[in-house]
Protein backbone atom coordinates (compact mmCIF):
# COMPACT_ATOMS: atom_id res chain seq x y z
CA UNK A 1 -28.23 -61.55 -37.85
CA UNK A 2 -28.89 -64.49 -39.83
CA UNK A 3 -25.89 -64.49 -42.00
CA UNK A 4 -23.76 -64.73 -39.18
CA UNK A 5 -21.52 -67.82 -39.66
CA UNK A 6 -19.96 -67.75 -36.21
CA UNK A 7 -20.12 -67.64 -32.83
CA UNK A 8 -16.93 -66.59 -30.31
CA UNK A 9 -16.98 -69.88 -29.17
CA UNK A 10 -16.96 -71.24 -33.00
CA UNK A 11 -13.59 -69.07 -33.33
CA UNK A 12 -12.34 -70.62 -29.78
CA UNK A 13 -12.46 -73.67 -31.03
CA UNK A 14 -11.59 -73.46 -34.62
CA UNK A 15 -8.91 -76.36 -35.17
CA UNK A 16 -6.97 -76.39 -38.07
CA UNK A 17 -5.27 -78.74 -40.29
CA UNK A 18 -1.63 -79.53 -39.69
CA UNK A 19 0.39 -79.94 -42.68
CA UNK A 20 3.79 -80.78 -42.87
CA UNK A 21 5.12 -79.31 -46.10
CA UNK A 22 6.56 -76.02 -46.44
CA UNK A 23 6.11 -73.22 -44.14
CA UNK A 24 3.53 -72.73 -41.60
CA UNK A 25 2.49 -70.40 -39.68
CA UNK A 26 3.22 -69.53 -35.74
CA UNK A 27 0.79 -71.70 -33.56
CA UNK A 28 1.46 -68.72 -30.89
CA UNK A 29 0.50 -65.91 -33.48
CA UNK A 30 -2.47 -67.39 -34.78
CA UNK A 31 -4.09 -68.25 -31.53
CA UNK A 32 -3.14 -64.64 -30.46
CA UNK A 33 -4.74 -62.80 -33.57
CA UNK A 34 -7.66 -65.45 -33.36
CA UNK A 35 -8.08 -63.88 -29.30
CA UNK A 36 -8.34 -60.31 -30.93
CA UNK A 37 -11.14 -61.48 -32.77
CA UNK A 38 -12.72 -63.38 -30.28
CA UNK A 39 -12.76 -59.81 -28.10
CA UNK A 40 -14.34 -58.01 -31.07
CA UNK A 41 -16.89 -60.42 -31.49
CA UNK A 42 -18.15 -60.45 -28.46
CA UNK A 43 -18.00 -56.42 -28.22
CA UNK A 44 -19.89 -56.39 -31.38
CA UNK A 45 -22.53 -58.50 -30.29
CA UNK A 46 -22.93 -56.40 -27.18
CA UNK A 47 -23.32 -53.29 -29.24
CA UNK A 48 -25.79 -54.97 -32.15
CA UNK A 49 -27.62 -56.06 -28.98
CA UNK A 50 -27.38 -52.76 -27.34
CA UNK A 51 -28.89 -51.11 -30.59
CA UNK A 52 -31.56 -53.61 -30.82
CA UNK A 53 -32.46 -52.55 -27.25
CA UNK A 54 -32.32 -48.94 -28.13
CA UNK A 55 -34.60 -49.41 -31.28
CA UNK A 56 -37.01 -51.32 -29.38
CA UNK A 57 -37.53 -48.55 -26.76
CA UNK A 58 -37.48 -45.58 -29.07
CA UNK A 59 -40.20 -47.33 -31.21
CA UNK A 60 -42.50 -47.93 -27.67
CA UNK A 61 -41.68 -44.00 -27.65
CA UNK A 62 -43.03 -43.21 -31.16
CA UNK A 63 -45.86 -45.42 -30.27
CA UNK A 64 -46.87 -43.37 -27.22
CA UNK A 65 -46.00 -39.91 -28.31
CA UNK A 66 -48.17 -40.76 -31.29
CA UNK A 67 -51.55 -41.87 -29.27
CA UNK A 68 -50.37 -38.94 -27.06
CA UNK A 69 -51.11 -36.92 -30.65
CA UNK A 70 -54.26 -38.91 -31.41
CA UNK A 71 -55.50 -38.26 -28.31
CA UNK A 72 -55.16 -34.57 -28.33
CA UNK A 73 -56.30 -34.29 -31.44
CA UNK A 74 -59.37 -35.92 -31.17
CA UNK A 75 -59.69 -33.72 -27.70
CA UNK A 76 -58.98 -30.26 -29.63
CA UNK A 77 -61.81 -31.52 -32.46
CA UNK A 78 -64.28 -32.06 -29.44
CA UNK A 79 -63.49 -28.91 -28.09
CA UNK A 80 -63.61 -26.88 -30.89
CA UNK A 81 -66.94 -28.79 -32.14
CA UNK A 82 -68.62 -27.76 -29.15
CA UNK A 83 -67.71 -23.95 -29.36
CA UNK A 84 -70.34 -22.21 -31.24
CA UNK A 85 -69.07 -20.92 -34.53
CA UNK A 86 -69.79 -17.62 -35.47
CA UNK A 87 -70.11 -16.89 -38.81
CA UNK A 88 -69.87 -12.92 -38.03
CA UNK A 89 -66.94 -10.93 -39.10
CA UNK A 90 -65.54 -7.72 -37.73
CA UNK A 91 -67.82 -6.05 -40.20
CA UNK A 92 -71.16 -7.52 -39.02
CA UNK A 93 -70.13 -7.13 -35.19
CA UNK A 94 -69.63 -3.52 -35.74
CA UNK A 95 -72.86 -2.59 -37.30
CA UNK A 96 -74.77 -4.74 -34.92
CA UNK A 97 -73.27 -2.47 -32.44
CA UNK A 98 -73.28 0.87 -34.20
CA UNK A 99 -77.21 -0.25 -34.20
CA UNK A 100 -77.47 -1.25 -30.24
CA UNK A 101 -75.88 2.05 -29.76
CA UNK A 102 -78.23 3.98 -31.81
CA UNK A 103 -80.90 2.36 -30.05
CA UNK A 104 -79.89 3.19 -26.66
CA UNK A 105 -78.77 6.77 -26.92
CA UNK A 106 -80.69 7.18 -29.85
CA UNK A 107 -83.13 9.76 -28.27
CA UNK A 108 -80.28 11.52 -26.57
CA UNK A 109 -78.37 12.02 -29.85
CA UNK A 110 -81.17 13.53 -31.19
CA UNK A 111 -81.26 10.10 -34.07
CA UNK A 112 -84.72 8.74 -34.49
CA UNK A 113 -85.61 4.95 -33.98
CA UNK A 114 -85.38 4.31 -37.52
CA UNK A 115 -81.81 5.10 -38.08
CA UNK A 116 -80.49 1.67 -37.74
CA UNK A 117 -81.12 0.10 -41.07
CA UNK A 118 -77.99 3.20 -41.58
CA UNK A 119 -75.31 1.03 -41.67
């Protein structure tokens, strides 16, 4: 808004030159039209000033819904860092309990002891 030459009131109170040769213009007219501007001014320094608002508050939003993201980030990596991680796949689960099976009910399947290196 710097290279904003003037102000409502700058417009209000605008005087011109009178000159007395030729034609002029309508004292009435020009003071009517220079109103009109005068209104639409001011409403667009209500709206810049409006918008400026706006922007302010939906940065302070970004802001917070971005530490709201930091935040649960860095709670998710805690979390998950203090799960255990198993390196076992479906594979090794199943043989490790194809083996505690064998080792249970071994004897009444008839399998000996040493069957569990099988898999």
């Amino acid at each position: 808004m710097d290279n904003i030459k003037f102000t409502p009131q700058d417009i209000l109170h605008k005087q011109f030159k009178e000159k007395s040769i030729g034609k002029g213009y309508d004292v009435d007219d020009v003071d009517s039209f220079l109103d009109d501007v005068i209104k639409d001014y001011d409403a667009f320094n209500k709206e810049v000033t409006r918008l400026q608002d706006e922007n302010d508050r939906l940065k302070a939003k970004v802001d917070e819904l971005n530490r709201q993201v930091e935040v649960g980030s860095s709670i998710s990596s805690r979390s998950a860092a203090s799960q255990p991680v198993s390196p076992a796949t479906n594979m090794d689960i199943l043989k490790r309990l194809s083996n505690l099976e064998r080792r249970v009910f071994g004897s009444q399947l008839g399998n000996d002891e040493n069957d569990s290196h099988l898999l």
